[in-house]
Protein backbone atom coordinates (compact mmCIF):
# COMPACT_ATOMS: atom_id res chain seq x y z
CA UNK A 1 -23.36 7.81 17.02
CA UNK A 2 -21.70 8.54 19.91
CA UNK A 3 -19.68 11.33 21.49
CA UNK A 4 -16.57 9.62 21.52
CA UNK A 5 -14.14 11.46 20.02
CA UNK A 6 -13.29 10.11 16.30
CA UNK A 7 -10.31 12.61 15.48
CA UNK A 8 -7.02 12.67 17.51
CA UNK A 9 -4.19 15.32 16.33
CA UNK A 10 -1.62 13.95 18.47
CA UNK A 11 0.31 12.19 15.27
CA UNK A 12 -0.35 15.70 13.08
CA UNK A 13 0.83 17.76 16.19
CA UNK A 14 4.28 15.44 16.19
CA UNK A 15 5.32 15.16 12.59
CA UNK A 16 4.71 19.01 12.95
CA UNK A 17 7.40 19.36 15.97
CA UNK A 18 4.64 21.00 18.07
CA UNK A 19 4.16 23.93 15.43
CA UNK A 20 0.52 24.55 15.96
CA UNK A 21 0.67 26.69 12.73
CA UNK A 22 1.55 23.72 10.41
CA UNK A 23 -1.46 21.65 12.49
CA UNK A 24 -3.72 24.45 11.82
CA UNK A 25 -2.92 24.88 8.14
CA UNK A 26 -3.44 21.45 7.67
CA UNK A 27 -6.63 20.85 9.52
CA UNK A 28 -7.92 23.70 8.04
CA UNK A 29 -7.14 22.16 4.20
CA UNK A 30 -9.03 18.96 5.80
CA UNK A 31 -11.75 21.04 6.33
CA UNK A 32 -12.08 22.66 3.18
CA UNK A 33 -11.61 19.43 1.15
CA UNK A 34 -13.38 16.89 3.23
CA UNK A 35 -17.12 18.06 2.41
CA UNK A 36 -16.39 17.48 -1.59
CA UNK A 37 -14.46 14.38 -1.38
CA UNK A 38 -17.25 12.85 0.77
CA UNK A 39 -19.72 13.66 -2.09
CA UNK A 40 -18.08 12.08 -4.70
CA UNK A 41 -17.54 8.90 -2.98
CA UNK A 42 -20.87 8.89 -2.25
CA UNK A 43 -21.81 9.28 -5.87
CA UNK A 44 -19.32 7.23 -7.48
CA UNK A 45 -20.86 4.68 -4.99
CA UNK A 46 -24.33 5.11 -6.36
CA UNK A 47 -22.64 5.55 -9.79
CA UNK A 48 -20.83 1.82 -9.80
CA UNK A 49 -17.75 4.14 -11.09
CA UNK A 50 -15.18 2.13 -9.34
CA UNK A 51 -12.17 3.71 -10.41
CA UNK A 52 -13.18 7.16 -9.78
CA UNK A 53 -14.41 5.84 -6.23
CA UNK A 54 -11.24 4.55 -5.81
CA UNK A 55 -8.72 7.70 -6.47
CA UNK A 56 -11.09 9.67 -3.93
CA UNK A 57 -10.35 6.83 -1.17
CA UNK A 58 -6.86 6.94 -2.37
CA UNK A 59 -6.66 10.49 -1.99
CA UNK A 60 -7.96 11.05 1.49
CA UNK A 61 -6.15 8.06 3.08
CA UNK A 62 -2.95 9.94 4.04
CA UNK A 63 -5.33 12.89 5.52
CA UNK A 64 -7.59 10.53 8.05
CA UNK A 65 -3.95 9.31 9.36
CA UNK A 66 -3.20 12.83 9.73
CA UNK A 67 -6.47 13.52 11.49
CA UNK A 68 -6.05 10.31 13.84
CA UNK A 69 -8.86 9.01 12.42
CA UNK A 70 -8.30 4.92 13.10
CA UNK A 71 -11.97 3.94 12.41
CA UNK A 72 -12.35 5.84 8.98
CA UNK A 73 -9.05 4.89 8.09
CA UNK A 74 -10.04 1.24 8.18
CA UNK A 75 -12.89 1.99 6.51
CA UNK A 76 -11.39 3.50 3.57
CA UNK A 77 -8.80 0.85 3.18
CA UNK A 78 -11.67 -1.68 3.03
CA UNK A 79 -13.40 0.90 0.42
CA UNK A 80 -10.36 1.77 -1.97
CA UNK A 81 -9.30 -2.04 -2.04
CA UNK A 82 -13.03 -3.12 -3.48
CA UNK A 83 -12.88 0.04 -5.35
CA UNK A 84 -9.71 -0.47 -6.92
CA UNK A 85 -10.51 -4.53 -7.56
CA UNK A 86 -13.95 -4.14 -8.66
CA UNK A 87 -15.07 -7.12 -5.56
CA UNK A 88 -17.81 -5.00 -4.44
CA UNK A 89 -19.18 -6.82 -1.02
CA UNK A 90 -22.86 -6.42 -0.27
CA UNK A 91 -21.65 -4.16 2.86
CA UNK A 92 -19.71 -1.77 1.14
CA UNK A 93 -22.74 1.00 0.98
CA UNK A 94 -23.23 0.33 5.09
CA UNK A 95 -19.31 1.10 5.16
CA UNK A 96 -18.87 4.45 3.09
CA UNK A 97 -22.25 5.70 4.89
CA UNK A 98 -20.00 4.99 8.02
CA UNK A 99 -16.94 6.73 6.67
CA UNK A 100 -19.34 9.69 5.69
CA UNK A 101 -20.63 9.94 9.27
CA UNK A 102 -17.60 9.28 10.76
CA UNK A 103 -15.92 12.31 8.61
CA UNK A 104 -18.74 14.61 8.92
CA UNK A 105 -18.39 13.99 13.32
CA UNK A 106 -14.83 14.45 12.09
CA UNK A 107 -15.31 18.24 10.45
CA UNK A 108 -17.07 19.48 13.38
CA UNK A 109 -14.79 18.09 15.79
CA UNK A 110 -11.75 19.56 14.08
CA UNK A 111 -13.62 22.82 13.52
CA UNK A 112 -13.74 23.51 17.34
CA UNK A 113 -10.20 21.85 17.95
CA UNK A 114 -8.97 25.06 15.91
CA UNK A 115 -11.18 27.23 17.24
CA UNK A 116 -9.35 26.49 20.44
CA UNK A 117 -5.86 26.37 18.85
CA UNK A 118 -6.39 29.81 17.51
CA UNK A 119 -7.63 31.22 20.73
C-alpha cells in the first residue's frame, strides 16, 4: 500500500462547524470501535454468516463517510449489499481484506491527526 493518505476529516471538521472537540470525540470513538468491527467482518466472512456480516458493514458505513474514507466506503457498500442479498462474488474476500487494510492505514492515520489536533 501506499502512503497516500486514505482518511480526510474535512467533511467531519464541517458538519462539526470547525469545533475540533466534536472532531476529536468522534475520531477518537472511530478509533476505539474500528479494531472490533474489523474482526467480526472478518469472521463472519470466514463464517458464511451473512447477516451478521452485513449489520457490521451497515454499522460502520456512516463512520468511513465521517472519516473521508471514499475507497473503504465503496468497499463496504459493495460488501453490505452481497452481505445483505446473500450474492456472494468470488472477489468479495480480496475486497473486505482491502477494507481491513484500508481501515487499519485508516487508525493510524487518524491516531496522529489527533495527536496533532490535541497539541
Amino acid at each position: 500500500m501506499d502512503n497516500k493518505s486514505v482518511t480526510d476529516l474535512s467533511y467531519l471538521r464541517e458538519i462539526a462547524m470547525g469545533d475540533d472537540s466534536i472532531v476529536i470525540e468522534a475520531t477518537e470513538a472511530f478509533l476505539e470501535n474500528t479494531p472490533a468491527t474489523i474482526e467480526n467482518i472478518q469472521k463472519y466472512y470466514k463464517d458464511g454468516e451473512w447477516q451478521k456480516l452485513y449489520k457490521q458493514a451497515h454499522k460502520i458505513k456512516p463512520n468511513l463517510k465521517y472519516m473521508g474514507m471514499e475507497r473503504a466506503h465503496e468497499l463496504i457498500l459493495d460488501i453490505e449489499e452481497q452481505a445483505n442479498t446473500g450474492k456472494i462474488s468470488d472477489d468479495l474476500g480480496d475486497k473486505i481484506s482491502e477494507f481491513c487494510s484500508l481501515n487499519k492505514q485508516a487508525l493510524k492515520e487518524l491516531s496522529d491527526k489527533i495527536e496533532a489536533l490535541k497539541a
